[in-house]
Protein backbone atom coordinates (compact mmCIF):
# COMPACT_ATOMS: atom_id res chain seq x y z
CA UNK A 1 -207.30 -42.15 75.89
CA UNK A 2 -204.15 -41.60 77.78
CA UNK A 3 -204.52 -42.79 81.61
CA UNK A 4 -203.27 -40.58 84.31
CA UNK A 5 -203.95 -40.15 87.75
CA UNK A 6 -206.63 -37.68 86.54
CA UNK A 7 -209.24 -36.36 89.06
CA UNK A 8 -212.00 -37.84 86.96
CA UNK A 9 -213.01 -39.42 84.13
CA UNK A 10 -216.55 -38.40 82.08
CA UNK A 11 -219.07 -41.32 80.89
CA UNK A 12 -217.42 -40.62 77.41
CA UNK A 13 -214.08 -41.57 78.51
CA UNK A 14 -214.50 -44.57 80.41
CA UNK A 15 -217.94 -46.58 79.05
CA UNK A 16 -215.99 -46.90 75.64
CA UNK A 17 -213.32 -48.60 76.51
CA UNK A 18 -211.81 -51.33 79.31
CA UNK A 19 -213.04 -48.79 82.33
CA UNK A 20 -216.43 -49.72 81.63
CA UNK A 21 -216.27 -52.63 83.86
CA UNK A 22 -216.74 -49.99 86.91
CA UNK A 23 -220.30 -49.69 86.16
CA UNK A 24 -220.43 -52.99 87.61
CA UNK A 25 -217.94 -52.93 90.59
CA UNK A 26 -218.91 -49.54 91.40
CA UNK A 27 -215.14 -48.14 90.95
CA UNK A 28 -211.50 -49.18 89.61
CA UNK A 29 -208.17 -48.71 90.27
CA UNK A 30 -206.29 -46.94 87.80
CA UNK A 31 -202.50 -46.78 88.60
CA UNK A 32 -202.63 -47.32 92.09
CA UNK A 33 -205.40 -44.97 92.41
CA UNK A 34 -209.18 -45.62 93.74
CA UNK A 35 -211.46 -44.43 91.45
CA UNK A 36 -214.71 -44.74 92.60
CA UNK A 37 -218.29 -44.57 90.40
CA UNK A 38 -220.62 -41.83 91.10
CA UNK A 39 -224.21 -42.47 89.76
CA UNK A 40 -225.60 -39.47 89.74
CA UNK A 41 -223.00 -37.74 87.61
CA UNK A 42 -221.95 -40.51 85.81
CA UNK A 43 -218.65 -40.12 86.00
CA UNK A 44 -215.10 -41.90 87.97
CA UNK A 45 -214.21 -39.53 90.37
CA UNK A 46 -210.70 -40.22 92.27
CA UNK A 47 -211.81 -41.00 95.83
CA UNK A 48 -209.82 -38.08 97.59
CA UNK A 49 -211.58 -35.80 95.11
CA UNK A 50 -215.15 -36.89 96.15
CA UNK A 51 -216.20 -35.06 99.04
CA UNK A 52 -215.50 -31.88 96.85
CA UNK A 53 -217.99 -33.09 93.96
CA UNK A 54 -221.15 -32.17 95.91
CA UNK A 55 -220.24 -28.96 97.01
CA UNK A 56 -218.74 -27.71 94.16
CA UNK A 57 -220.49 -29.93 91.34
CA UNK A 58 -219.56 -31.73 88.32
CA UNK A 59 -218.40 -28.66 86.16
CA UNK A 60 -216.34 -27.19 88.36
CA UNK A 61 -213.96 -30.36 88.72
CA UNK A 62 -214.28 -31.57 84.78
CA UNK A 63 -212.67 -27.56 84.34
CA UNK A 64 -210.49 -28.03 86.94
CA UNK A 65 -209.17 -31.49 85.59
CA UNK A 66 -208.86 -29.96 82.12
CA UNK A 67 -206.77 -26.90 83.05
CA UNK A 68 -204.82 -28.35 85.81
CA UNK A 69 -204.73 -31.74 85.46
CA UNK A 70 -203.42 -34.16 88.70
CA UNK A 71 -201.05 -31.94 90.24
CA UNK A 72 -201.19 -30.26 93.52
CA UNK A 73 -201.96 -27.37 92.23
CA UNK A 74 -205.91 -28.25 91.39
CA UNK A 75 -206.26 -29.94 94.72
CA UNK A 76 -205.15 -27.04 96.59
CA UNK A 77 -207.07 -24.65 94.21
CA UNK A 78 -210.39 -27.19 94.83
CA UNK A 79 -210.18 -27.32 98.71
CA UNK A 80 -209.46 -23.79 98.80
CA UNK A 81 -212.83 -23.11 96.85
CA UNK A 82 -214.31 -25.84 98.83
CA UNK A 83 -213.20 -24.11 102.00
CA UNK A 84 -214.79 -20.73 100.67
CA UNK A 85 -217.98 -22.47 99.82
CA UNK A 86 -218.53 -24.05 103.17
CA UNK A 87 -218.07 -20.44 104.86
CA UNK A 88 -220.39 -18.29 102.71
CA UNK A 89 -222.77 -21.40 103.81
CA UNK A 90 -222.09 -21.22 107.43
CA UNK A 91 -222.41 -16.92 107.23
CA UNK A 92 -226.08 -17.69 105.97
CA UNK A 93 -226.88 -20.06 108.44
CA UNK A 94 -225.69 -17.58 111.02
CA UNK A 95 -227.95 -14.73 109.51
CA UNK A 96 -230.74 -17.27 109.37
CA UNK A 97 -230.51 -17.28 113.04
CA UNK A 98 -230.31 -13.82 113.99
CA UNK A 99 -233.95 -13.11 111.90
C-alpha cells in the first residue's frame, strides 16, 4: 500500500499492516497529516475530512478518494456537496414549520 495524504483509509488498508496501531491511539499521523479513527465506520479519516463523513457517509468519500484522490479538487467537490446537503436540510425544516 502506497501512503499518500489520502482522505481515508478502509479497515482493509490499514489493520494489515503498521497503521493498525491507530486502533489503539485512536488516530495517526501519516506524513504530517492527522488521521484520526472513526469507530463506527471503521475507517482513518483525515481530520479536515471528518465533519463531511456524517453528512455525506462513508461511500460517498471512499468514491471520492478513489476518483480524485488528495487534491483540491475532491475537497472542493465534497464541501460543495456538503454545502448542498445542509440546504435541502434546512428547506425541509423550513416547510416543517409552515405545516
Amino acid at each position: 500500500m502506497t501512503i499518500t495524504n489520502r482522505i481515508l483509509f478502509t479497515e482493509s488498508e490499514w489493520m494489515a499492516g503498521t497503521l493498525s496501531i491507530a486502533r489503539w491511539t485512536g488516530g495517526a499521523r501519516i506524513n504530517g497529516r492527522a488521521y484520526q479513527l472513526d469507530r463506527k465506520y471503521m475507517v482513518l479519516i483525515r481530520s479536515d475530512y471528518r465533519r463531511l463523513l456524517r453528512p455525506l457517509g462513508i461511500d460517498t468519500l471512499v468514491k471520492a478518494d478513489k476518483r480524485y484522490g488528495t487534491g483540491r479538487k475532491s475537497k472542493n467537490i465534497l464541501a460543495r456537496l456538503y454545502h448542498i446537503i445542509a440546504a435541502e436540510k434546512r428547506l425541509q425544516r423550513e416547510k416543517q414549520k409552515e405545516i
